[in-house]
N, C-alpha and C. Protein backbone atom coordinates (compact mmCIF):
# COMPACT_ATOMS: atom_id res chain seq x y z
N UNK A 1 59.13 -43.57 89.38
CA UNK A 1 58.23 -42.76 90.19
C UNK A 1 57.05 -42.32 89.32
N UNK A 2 55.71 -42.33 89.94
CA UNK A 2 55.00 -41.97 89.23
C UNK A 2 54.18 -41.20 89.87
N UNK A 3 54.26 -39.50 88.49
CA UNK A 3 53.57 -38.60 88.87
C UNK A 3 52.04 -38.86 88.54
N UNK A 4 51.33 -37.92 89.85
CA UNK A 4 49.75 -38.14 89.71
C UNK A 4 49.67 -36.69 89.64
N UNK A 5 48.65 -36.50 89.30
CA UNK A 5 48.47 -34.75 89.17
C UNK A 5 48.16 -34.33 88.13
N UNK A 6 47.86 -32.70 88.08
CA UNK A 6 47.11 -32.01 86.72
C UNK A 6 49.38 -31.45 87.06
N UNK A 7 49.60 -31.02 85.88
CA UNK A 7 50.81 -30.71 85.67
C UNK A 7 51.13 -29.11 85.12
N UNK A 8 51.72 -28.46 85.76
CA UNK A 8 51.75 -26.48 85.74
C UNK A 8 53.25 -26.49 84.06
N UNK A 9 52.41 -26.22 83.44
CA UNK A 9 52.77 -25.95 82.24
C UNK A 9 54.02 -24.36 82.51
N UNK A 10 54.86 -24.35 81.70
CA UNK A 10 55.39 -22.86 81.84
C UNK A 10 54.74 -21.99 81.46
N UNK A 11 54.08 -21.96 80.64
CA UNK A 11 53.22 -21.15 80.15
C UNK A 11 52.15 -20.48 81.58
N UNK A 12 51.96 -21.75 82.16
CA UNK A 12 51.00 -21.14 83.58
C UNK A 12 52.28 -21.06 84.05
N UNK A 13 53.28 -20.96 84.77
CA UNK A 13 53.85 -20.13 85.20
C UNK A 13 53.95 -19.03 84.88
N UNK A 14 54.17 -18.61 83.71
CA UNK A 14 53.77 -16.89 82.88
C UNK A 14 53.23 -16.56 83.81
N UNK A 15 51.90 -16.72 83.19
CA UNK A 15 50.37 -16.29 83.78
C UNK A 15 50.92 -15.95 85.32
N UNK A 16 50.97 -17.46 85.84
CA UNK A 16 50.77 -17.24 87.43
C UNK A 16 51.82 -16.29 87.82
N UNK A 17 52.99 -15.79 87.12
CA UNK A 17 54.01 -14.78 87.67
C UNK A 17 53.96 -13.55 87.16
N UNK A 18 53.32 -13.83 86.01
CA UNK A 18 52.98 -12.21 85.48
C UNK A 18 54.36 -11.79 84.37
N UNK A 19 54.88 -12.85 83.94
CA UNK A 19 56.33 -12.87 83.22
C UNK A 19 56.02 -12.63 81.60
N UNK A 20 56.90 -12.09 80.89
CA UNK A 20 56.69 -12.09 79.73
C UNK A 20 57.59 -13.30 79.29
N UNK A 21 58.67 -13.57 79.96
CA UNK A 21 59.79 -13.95 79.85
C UNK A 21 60.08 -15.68 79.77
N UNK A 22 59.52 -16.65 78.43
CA UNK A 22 59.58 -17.52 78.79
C UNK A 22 61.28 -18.53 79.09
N UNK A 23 61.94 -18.50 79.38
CA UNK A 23 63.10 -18.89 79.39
C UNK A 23 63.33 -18.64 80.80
N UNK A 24 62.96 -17.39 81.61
CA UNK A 24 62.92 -17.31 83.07
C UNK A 24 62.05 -17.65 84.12
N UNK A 25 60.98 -18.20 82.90
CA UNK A 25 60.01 -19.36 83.91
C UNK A 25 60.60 -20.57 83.58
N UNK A 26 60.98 -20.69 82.37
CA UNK A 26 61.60 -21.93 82.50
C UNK A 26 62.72 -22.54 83.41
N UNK A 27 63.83 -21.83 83.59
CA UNK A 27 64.42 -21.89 84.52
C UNK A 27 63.76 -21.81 86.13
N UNK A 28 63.14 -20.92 86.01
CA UNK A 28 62.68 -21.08 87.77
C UNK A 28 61.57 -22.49 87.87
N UNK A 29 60.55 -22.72 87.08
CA UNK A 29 60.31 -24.51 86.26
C UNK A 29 61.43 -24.92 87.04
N UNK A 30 62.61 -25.00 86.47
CA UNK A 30 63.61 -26.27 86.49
C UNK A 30 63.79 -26.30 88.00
N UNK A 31 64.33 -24.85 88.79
CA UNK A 31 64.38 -24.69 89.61
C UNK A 31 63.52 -25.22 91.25
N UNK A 32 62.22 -25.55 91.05
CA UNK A 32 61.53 -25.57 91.76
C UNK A 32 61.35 -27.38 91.72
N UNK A 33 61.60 -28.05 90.55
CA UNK A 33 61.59 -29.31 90.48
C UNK A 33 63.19 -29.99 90.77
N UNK A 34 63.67 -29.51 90.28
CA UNK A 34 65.04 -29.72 91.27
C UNK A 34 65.32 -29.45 92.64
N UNK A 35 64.77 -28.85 93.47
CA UNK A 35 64.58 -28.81 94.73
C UNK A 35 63.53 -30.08 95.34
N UNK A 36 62.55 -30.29 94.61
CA UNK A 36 61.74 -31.42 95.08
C UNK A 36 62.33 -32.74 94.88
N UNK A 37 62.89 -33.16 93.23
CA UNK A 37 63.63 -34.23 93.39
C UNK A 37 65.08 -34.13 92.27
N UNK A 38 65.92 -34.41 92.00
CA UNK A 38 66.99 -34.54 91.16
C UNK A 38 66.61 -34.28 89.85
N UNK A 39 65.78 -35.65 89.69
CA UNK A 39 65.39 -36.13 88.36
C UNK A 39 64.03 -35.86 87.67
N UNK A 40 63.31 -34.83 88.27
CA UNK A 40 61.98 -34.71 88.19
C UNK A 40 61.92 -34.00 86.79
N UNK A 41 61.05 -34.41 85.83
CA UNK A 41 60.91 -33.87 84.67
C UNK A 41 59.95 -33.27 84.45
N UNK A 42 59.08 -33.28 85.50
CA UNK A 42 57.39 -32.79 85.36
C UNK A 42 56.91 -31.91 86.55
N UNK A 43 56.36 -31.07 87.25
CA UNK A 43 55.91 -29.89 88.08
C UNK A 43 54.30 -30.41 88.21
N UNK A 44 53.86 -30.64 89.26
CA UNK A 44 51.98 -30.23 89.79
C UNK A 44 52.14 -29.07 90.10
N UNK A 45 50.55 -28.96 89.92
CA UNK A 45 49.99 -27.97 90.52
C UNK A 45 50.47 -27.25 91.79
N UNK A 46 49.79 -29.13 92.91
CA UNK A 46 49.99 -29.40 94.04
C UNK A 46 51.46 -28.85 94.94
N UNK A 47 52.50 -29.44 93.72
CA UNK A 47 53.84 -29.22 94.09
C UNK A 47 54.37 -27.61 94.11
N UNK A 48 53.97 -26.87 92.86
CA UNK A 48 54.23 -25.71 93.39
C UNK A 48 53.51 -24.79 94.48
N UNK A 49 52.79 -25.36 94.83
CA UNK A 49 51.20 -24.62 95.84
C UNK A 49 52.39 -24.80 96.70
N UNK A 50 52.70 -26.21 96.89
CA UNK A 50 53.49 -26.30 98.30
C UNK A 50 54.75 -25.93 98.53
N UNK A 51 55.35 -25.76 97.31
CA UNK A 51 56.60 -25.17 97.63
C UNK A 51 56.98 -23.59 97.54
N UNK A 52 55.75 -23.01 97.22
CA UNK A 52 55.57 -21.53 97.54
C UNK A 52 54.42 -21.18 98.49
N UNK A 53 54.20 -22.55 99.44
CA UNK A 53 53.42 -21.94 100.08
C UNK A 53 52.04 -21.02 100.06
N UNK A 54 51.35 -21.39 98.43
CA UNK A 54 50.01 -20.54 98.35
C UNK A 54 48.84 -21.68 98.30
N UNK A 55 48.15 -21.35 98.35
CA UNK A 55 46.63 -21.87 98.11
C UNK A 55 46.15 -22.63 96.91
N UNK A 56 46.20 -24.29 96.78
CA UNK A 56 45.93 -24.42 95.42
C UNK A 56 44.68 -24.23 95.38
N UNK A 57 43.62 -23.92 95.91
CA UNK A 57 42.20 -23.67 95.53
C UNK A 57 42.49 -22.16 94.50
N UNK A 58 42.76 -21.10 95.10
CA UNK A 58 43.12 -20.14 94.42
C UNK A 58 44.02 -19.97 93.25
N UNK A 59 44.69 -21.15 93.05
CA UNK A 59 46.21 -20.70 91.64
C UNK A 59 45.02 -21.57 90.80
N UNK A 60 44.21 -23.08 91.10
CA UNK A 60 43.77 -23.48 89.86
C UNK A 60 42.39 -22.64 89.74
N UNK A 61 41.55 -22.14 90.65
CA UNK A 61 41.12 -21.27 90.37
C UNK A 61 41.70 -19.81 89.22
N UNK A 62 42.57 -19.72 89.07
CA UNK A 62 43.17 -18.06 88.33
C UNK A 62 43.24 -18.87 87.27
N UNK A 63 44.08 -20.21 87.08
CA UNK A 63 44.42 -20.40 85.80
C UNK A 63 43.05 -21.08 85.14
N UNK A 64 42.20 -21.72 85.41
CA UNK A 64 40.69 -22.13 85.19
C UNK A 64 40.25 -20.87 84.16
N UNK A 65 40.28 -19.69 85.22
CA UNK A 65 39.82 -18.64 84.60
C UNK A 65 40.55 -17.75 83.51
N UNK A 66 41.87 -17.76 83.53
CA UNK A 66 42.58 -17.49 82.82
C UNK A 66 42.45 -18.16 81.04
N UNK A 67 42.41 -19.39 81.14
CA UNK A 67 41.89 -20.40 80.36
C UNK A 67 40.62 -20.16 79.70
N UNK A 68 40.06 -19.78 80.77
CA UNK A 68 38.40 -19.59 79.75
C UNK A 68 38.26 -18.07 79.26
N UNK A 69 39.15 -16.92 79.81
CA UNK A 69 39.22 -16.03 78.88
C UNK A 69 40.05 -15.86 77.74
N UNK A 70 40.91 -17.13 77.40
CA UNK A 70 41.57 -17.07 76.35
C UNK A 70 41.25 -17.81 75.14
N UNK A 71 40.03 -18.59 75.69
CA UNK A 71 39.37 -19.53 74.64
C UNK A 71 38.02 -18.65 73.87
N UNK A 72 37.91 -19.29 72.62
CA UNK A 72 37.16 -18.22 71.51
C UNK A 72 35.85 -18.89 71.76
N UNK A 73 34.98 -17.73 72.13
CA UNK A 73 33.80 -18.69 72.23
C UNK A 73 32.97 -18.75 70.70
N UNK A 74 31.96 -19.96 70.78
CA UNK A 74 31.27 -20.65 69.31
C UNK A 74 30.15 -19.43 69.03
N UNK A 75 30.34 -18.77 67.85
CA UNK A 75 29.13 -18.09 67.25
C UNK A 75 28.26 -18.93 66.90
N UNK A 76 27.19 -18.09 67.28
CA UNK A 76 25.85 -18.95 67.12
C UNK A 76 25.31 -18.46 65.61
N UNK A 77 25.21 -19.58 64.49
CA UNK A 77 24.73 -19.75 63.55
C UNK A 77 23.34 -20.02 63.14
């Protein structure tokens, strides 16, 4: 099977749940791809939008932004 997609890191699960807790995103990770297929080793975007039912315009929107406030911006020399 081959996945197409940008792929939701646990780490954006953090973010997107507001968790400190990485081991309980990981599990709910596992959780949410085991409901879609057996053997699935990898999570979209797409896939969790749809299996929680939210808006992917809005989650890659947060994490976009999330992303660019965590990146160091270049001093100007």
């Amino acid at each position: 099977m081959l996945d197409n997609g940008i792929f939701l890191s646990i780490k954006d699960m953090m973010r997107l749940t507001g968790s400190n807790n990485y081991f309980s995103c990981a599990h709910y990770h596992r959780a949410i791809r085991d409901s879609i297929s057996a053997n699935k080793k990898k999570l979209t975007i797409r896939e969790y939008c749809d299996h929680e039912k939210i808006d992917f315009d809005y989650v890659w929107k947060f994490l976009r932004e999330e992303e660019n406030k965590n990146t160091p911006k270049k001093a100007n020399k």
